[in-house]
Protein backbone atom coordinates (compact mmCIF):
# COMPACT_ATOMS: atom_id res chain seq x y z
CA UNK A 1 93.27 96.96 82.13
CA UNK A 2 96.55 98.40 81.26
CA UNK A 3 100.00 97.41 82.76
CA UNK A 4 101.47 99.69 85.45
CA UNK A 5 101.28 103.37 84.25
CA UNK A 6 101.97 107.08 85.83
CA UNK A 7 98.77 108.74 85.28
CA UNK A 8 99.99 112.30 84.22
CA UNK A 9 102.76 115.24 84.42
CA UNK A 10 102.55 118.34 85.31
CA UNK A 11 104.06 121.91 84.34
CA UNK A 12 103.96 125.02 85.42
CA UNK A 13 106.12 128.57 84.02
CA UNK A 14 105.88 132.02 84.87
CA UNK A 15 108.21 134.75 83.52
CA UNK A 16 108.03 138.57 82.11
CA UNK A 17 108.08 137.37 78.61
CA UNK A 18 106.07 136.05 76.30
CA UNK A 19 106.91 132.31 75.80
CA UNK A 20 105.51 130.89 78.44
CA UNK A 21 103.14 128.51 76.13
CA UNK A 22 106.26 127.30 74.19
CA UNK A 23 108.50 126.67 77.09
CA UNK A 24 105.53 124.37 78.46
CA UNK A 25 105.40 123.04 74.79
CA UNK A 26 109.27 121.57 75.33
CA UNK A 27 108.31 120.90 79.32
CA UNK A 28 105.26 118.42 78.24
CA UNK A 29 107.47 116.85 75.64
CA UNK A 30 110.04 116.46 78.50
CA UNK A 31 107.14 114.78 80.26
CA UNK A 32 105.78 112.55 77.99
CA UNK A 33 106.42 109.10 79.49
CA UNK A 34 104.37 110.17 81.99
CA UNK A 35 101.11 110.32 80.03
CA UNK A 36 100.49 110.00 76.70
CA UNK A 37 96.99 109.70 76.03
CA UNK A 38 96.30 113.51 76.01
CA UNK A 39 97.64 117.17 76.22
CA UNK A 40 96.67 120.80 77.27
CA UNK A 41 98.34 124.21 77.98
CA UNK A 42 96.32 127.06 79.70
CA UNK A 43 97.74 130.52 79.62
CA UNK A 44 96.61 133.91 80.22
CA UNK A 45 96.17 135.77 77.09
CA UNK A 46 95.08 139.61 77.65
CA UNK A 47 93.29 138.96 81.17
CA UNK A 48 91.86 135.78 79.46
CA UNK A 49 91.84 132.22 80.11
CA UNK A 50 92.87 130.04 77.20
CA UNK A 51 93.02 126.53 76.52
CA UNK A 52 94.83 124.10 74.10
CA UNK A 53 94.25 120.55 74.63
CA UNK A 54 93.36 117.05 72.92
CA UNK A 55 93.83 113.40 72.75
CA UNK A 56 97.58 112.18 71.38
CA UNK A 57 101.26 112.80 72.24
CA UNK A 58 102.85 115.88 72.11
CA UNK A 59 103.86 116.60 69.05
CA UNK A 60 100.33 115.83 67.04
CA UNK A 61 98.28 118.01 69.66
CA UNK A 62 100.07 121.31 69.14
CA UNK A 63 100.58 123.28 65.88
CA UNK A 64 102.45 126.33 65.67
CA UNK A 65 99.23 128.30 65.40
CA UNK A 66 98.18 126.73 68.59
CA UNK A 67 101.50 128.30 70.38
CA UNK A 68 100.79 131.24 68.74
CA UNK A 69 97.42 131.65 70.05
CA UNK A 70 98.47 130.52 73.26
CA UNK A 71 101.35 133.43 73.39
CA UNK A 72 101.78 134.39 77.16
CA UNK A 73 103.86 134.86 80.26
CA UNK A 74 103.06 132.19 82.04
CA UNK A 75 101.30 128.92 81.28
CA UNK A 76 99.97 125.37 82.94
CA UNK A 77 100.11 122.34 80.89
CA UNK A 78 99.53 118.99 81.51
CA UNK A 79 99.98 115.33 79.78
CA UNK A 80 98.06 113.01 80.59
CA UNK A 81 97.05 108.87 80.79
CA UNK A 82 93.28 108.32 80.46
CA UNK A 83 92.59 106.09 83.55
CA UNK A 84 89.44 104.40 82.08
CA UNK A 85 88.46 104.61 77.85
CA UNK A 86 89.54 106.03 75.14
CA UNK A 87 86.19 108.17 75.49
CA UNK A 88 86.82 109.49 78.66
CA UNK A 89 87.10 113.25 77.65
CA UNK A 90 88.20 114.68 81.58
CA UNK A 91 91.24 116.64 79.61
CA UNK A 92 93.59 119.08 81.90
CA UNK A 93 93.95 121.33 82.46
CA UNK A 94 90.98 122.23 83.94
CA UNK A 95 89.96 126.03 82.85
CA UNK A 96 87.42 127.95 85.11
CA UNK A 97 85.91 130.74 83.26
CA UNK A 98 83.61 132.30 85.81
CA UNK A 99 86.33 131.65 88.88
CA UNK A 100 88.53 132.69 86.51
CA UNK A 101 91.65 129.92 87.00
CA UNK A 102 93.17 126.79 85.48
CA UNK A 103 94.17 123.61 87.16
CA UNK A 104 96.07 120.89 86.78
CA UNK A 105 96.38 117.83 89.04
CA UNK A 106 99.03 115.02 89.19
CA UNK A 107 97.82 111.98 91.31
CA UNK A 108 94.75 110.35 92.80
CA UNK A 109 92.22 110.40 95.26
CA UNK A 110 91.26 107.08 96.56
CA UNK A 111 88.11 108.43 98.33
CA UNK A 112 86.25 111.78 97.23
CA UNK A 113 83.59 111.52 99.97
CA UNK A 114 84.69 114.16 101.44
CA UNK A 115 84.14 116.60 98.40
CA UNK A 116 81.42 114.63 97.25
CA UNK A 117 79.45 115.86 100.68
CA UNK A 118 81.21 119.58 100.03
CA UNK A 119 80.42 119.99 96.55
CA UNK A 120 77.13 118.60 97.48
CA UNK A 121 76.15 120.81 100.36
CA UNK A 122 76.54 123.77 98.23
CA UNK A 123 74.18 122.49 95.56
CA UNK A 124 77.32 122.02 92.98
CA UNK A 125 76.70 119.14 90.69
CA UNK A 126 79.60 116.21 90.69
CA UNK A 127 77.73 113.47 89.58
CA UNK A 128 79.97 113.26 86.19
CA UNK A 129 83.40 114.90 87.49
CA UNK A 130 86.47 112.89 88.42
CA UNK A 131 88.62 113.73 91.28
CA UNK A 132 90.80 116.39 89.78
CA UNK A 133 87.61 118.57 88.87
CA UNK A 134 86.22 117.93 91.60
CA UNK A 135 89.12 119.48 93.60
CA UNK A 136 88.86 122.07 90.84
CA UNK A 137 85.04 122.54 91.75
CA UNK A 138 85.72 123.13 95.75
CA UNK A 139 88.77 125.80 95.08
CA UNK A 140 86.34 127.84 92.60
CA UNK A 141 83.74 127.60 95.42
CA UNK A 142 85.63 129.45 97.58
CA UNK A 143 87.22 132.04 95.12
CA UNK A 144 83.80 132.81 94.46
CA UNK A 145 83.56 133.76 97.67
CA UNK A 146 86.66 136.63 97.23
CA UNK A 147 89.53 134.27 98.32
CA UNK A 148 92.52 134.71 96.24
CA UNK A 149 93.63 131.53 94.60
CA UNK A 150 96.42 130.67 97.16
CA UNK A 151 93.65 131.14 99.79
CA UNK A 152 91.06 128.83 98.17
CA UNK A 153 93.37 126.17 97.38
CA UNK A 154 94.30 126.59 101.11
CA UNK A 155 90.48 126.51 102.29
CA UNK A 156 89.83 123.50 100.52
CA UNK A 157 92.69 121.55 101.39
CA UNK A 158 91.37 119.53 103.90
CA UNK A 159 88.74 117.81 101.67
CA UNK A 160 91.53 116.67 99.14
CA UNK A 161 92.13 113.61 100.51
CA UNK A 162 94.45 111.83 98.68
CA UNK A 163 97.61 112.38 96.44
CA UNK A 164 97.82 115.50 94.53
CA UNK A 165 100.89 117.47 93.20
CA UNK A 166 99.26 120.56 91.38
CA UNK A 167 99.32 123.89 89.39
CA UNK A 168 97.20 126.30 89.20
CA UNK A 169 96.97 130.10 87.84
CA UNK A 170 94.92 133.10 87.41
CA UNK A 171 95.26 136.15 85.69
CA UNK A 172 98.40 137.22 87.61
CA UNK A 173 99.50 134.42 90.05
CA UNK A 174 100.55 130.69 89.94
CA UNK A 175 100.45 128.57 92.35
CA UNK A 176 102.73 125.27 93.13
CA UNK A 177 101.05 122.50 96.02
CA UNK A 178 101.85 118.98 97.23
CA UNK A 179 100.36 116.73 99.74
CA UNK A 180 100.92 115.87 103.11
CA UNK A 181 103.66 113.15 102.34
CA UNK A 182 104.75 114.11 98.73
CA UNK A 183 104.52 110.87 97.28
CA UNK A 184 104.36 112.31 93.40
CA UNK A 185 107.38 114.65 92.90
CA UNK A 186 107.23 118.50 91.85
CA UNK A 187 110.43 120.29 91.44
CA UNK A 188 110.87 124.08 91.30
CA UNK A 189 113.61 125.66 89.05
CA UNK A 190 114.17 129.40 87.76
CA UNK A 191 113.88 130.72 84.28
CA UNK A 192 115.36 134.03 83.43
CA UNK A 193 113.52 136.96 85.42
CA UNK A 194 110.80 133.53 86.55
CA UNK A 195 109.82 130.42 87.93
CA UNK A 196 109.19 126.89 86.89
CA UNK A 197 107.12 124.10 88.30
CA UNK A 198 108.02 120.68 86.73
CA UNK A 199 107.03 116.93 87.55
CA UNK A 200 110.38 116.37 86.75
CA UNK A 201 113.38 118.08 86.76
CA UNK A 202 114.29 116.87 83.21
CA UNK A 203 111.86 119.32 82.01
CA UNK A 204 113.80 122.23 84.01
CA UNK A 205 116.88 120.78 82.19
CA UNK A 206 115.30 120.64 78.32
CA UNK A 207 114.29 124.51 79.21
CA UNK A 208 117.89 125.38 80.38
CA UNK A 209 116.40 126.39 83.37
CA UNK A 210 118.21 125.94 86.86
CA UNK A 211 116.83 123.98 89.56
CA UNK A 212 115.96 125.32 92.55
CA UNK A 213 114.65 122.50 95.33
CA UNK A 214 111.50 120.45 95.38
CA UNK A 215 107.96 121.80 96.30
CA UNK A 216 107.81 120.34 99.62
CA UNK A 217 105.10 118.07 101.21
CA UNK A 218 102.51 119.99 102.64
CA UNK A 219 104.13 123.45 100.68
CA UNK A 220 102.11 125.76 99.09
CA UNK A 221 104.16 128.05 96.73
CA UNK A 222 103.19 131.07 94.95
CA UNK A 223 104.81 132.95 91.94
CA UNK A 224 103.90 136.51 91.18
CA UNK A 225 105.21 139.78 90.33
CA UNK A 226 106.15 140.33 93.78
CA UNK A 227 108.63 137.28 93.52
CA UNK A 228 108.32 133.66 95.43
CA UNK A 229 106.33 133.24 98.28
CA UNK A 230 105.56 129.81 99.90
CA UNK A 231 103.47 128.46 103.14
CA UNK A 232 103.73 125.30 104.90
CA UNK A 233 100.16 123.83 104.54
CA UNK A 234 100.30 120.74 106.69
CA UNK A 235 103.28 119.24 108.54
CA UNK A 236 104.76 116.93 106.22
CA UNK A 237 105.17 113.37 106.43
CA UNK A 238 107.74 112.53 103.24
CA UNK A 239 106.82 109.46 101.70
CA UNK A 240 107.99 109.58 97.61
CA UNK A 241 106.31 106.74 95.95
CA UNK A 242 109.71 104.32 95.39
CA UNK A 243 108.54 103.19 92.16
CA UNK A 244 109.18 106.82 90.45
CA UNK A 245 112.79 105.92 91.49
CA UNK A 246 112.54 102.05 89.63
CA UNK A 247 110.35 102.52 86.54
CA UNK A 248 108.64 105.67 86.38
CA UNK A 249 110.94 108.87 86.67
CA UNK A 250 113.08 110.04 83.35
CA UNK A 251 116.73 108.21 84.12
CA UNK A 252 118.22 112.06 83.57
CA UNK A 253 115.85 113.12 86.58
CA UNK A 254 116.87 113.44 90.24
CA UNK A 255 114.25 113.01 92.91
CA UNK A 256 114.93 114.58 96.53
CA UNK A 257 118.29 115.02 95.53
CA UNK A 258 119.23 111.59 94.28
CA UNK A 259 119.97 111.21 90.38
CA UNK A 260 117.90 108.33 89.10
CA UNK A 261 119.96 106.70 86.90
CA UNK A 262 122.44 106.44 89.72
CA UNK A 263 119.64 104.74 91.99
CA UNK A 264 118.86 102.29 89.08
CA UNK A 265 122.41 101.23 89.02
CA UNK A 266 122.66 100.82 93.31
CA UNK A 267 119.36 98.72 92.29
CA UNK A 268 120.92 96.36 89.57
CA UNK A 269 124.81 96.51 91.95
CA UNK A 270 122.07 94.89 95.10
CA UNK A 271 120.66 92.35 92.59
CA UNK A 272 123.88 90.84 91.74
CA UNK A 273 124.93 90.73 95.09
CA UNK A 274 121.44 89.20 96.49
CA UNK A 275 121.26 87.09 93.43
CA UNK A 276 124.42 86.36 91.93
CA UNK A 277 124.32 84.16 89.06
CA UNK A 278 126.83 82.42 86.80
CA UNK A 279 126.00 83.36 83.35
CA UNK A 280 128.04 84.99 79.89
CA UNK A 281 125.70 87.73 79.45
CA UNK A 282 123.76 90.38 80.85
CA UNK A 283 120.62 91.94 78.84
CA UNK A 284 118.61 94.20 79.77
CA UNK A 285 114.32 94.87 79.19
CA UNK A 286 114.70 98.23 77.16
CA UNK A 287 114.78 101.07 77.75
CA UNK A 288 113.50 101.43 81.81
CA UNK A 289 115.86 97.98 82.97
CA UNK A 290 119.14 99.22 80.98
CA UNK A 291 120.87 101.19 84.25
CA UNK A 292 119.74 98.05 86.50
CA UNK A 293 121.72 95.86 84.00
CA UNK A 294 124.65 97.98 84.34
CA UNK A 295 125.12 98.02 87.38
CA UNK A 296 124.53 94.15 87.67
CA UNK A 297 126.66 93.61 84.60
CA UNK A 298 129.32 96.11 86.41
CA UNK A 299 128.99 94.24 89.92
CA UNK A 300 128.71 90.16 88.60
CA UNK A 301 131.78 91.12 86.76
CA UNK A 302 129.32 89.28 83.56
CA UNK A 303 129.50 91.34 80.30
CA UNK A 304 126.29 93.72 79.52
CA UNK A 305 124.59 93.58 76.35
CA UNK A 306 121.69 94.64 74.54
CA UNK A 307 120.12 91.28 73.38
CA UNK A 308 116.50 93.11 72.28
CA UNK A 309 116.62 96.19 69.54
CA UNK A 310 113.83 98.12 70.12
CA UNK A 311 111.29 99.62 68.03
CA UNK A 312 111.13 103.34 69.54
CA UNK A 313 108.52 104.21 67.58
CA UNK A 314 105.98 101.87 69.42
CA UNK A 315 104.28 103.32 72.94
CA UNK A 316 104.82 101.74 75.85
CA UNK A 317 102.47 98.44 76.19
CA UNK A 318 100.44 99.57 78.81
CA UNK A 319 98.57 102.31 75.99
CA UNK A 320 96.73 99.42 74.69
CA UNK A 321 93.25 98.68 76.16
CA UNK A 322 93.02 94.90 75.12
CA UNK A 323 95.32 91.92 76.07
CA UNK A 324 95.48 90.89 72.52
CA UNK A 325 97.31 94.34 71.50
CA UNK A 326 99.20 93.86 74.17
CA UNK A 327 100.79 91.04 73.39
CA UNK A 328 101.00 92.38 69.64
CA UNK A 329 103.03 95.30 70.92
CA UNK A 330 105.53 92.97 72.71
CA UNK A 331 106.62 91.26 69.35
CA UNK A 332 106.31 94.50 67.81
CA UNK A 333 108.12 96.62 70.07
CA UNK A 334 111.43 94.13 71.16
CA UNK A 335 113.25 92.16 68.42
CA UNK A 336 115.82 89.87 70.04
CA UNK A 337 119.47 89.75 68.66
CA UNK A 338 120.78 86.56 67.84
CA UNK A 339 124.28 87.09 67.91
CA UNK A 340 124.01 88.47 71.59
CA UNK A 341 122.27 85.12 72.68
CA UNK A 342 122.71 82.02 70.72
CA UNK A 343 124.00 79.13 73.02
CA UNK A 344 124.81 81.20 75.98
CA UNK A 345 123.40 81.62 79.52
CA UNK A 346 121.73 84.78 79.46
CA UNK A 347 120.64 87.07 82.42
CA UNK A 348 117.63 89.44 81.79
CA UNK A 349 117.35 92.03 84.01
CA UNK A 350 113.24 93.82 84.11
CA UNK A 351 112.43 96.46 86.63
CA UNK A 352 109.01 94.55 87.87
CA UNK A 353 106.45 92.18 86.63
CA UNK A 354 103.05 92.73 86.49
CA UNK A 355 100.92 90.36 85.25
CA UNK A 356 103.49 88.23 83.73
CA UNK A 357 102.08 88.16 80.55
CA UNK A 358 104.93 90.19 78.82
CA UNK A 359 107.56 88.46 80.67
CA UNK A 360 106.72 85.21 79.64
CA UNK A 361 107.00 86.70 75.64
CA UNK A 362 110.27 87.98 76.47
CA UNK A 363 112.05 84.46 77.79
CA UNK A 364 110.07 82.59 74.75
CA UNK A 365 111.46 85.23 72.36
CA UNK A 366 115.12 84.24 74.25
CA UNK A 367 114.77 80.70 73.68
CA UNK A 368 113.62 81.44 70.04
CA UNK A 369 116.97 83.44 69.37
CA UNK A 370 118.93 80.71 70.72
CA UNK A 371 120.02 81.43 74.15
CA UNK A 372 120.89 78.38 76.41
CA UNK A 373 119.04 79.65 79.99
CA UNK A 374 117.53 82.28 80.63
CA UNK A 375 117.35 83.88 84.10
CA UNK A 376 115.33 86.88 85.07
CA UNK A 377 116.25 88.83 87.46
CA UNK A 378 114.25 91.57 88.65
CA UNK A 379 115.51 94.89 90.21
CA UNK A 380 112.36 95.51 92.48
CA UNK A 381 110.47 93.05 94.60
CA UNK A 382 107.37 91.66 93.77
CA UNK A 383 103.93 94.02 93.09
CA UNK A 384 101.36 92.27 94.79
CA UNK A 385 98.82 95.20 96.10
CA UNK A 386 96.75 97.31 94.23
CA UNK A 387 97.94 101.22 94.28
CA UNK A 388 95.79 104.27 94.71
CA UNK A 389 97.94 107.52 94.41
CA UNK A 390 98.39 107.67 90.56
CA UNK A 391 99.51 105.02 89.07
CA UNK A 392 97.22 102.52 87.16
CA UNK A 393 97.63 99.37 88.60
CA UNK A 394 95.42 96.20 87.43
CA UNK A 395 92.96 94.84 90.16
CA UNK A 396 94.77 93.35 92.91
CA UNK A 397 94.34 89.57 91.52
CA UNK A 398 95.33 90.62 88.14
CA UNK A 399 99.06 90.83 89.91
CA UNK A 400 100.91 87.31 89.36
CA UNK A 401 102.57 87.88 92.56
CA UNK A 402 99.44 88.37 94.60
CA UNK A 403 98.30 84.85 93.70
CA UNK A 404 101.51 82.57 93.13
CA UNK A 405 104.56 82.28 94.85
CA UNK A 406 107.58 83.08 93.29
CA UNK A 407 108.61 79.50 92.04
CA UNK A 408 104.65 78.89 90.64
CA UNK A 409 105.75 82.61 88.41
CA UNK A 410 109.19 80.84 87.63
CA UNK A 411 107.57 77.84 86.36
CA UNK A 412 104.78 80.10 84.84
CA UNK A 413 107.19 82.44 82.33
CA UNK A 414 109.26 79.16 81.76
CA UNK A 415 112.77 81.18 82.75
CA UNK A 416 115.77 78.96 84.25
CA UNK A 417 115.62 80.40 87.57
CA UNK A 418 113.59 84.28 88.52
CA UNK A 419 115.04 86.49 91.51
CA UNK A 420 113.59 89.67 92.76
CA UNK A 421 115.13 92.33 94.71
CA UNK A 422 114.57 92.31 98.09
CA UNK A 423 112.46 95.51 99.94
CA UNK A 424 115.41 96.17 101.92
CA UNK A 425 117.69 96.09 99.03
CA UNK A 426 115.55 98.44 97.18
CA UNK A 427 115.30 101.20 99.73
CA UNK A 428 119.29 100.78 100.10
CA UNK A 429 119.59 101.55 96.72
CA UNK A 430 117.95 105.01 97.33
CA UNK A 431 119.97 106.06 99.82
CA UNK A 432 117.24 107.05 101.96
CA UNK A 433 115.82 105.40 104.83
CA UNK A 434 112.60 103.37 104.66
CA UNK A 435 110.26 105.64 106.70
CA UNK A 436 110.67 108.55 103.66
CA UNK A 437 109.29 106.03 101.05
CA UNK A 438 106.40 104.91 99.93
CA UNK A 439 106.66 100.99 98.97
CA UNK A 440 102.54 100.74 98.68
CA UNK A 441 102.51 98.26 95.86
CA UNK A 442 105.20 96.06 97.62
CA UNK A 443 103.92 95.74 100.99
CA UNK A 444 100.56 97.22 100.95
CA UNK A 445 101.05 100.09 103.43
CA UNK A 446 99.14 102.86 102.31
CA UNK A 447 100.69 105.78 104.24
CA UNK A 448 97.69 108.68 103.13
CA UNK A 449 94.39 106.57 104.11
CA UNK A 450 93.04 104.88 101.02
CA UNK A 451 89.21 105.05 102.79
CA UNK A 452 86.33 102.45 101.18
CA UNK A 453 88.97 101.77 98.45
CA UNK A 454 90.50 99.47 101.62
CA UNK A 455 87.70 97.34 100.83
CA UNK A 456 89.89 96.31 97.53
CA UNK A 457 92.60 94.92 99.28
CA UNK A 458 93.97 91.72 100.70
CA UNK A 459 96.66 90.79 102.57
CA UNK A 460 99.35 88.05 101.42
CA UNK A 461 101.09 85.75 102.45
CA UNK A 462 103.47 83.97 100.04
């Protein structure tokens, strides 16, 4: 099982000229830490569907040929983080032929029963589909019954139960739609004479284009030659997953209006004031951790330092399938500095622990460079539940904090002393209130209904 991963991106671009396929090109690239297992771009080429996708980042799946062949005004793309083996072949987009659209689908769907009995009752075989073709499945179901796109995807709503943030296109229109509570972002910016749907709005920024506002929860929106058209689905219930605000969002992003890298910095200011330590340095867990440890460094008043190089060549840890590459990838990936460390009292900042695994590497690679203590300090509170809207979480009691307290986890990585941020502190640091956020992994509140997957779950009490 991997350590704590977004499972995909999404993009979306439509426009009167032709370079639809390369802007989504530089909008996947944009998106790349949020899945980097595989890679696709659908466009329209003469009336036609076409598809470019394959296993790797980026850069190695596309050739200018591809782009070439791909030539269009408007395109879907997708990156994406298999969610089982390296076999697993369920690459996005997904490209209907004979409904004649492509689909794209950024979340999870912790029960498909509902489709399962839909796809079913219409004699559509699911037995080897995952959730996102699945929804793809249901939508062609009803365009094959003359529904426009927008109207199928609005037809079929109700059996997508679950997180989604999506694009979709036909031979003329693309479509933009979010769940109920929103809890994986979608932005909307403008390009020239058209449109842009990103996951994140660094993508809008690497195209030049110019943000407009977020899809909303519940929104349907629709681009076409006729401009921008949108419907209100479902009455929303915001609830952005927190975590894209502590680990998984692009620093350069903003999220409902809030810059990340700002929010990382209120994170690591509440740290130093809910755990202030006496110490002569502050390091940070490249890259994700280095705003925290700013702001901590900033608010302790403790200078901020970067006590691990790191190797940016090497994914993030989580891409390997086995423990033991894991743990390779840790030595391989951080090299400590010395000089930054040796003989003083060092504060290590992390945005969460998983497992604990990689954190215990990290304060035996501080010990081994010298330093005197070593206190980590952690700038979210502690993952102890399972989560089922997109990101891949180990099994519940694979999470250190669902089965030891946070002293036994002290005494566990060997560190000096181990804080976490408190819940409250973290949803201060967002500047929203709680009741617009979605803290699943921290308190085990699922606010869409997680169905049989409940089954999964325990409560704790440490």
């Amino acid at each position: 099982m991997p350590e704590l991963s977004e499972k995909c991106g999404v993009f979306g671009v439509y426009t009167s000229k032709r370079y639809a396929a390369r802007a989504a090109y530089y909008g996947l690239f944009a998106l790349q830490h949020r899945g980097q297992e595989s890679s696709g771009i659908a466009t329209v080429v003469e009336g036609d569907l076409r598809l470019h996708a394959g296993e790797g980042l980026v850069a190695h799946v596309y050739s200018q040929e591809d782009l070439d062949a791909l030539k269009s005004h408007m395109a879907i793309g997708h990156n994406r983080y298999a969610t089982s083996s390296k076999e697993d072949a369920h690459l996005q987009p997904i490209v209907d032929h004979v409904a004649g659209f492509a689909f794209a689908h950024n979340g999870n769907l912790p029960s498909t029963t509902a489709l399962e009995k839909f796809l079913s009752s219409h004699n559509i075989v699911h037995t080897d589909l995952n959730d996102s073709e699945m929804m793809a499945a249901a939508i062609a179901r009803y365009v094959g019954q003359g529904k426009s796109l927008p109207e199928a995807i609005e037809e079929a709503w109700p059996l997508f139960t679950g997180v989604f943030s999506c694009v979709a296109m036909d031979a003329d229109t693309m479509v933009a739609f979010r769940d109920g509570c929103g809890i994986r972002p979608l932005s909307l910016g403008t390009l020239d004479d058209g449109f842009v749907f990103a996951s994140e709005t660094c993508a809008l920024d690497t195209l030049g284009a110019t943000f407009l506002r977020d899809v909303n929860p519940g929104e349907l929106v629709v681009a076409s030659k006729a401009g921008l058209a949108n419907k209100q689905i479902v009455s929303p219930r915001t609830a952005l997953d927190v975590f894209e605000y502590v680990y998984f969002a692009r620093p350069d992003s903003m999220l409902m209006g809030r810059k990340v890298n700002e929010v990382r910095r209120n994170l690591g200011r509440i740290l130093a004031r809910e755990h202030p330590i006496k110490a002569d340095v502050v390091i940070p867990v490249p890259d994700s951790a280095i705003p925290a440890a700013l702001g901590y460094a900033e608010a302790a008043g403790i200078p901020f330092d970067h006590g691990f190089i790191k190797n940016r060549y090497i994914h993030r840890t989580f891409i390997k399938p086995t423990q033991e590459m894991r743990e390779r990838d840790v030595r391989t990936k951080l090299n400590p500095v010395p000089e930054a460390l040796a003989g003083k009292d060092v504060v290590v900042i992390d945005d969460s622990i998983v497992r604990g695994t990689t954190t215990e590497k990290i304060v035996d690679m501080l010990y081994g460079a010298g330093a005197r203590s070593v206190h980590v300090l952690v700038s979210s509170p502690p993952v102890r539940y399972p989560d089922f809207y997109g990101i891949n979480t180990p099994r519940q009691e694979e999470l250190i904090a669902a089965r030891m307290s946070v002293e036994e986890i002290r005494q566990h990585i060997g560190a000096s002393s181990l804080g976490y941020l408190s819940l409250e502190g973290m949803v201060e640091a967002t500047g929203w209130p709680r009741n617009v956020l979605n803290a699943s992994i921290f308190d085990g509140v699922y606010p869409i209904d997680i169905g049989e997957r409940a089954r999964e779950v325990r409560n704790i009490a440490i």
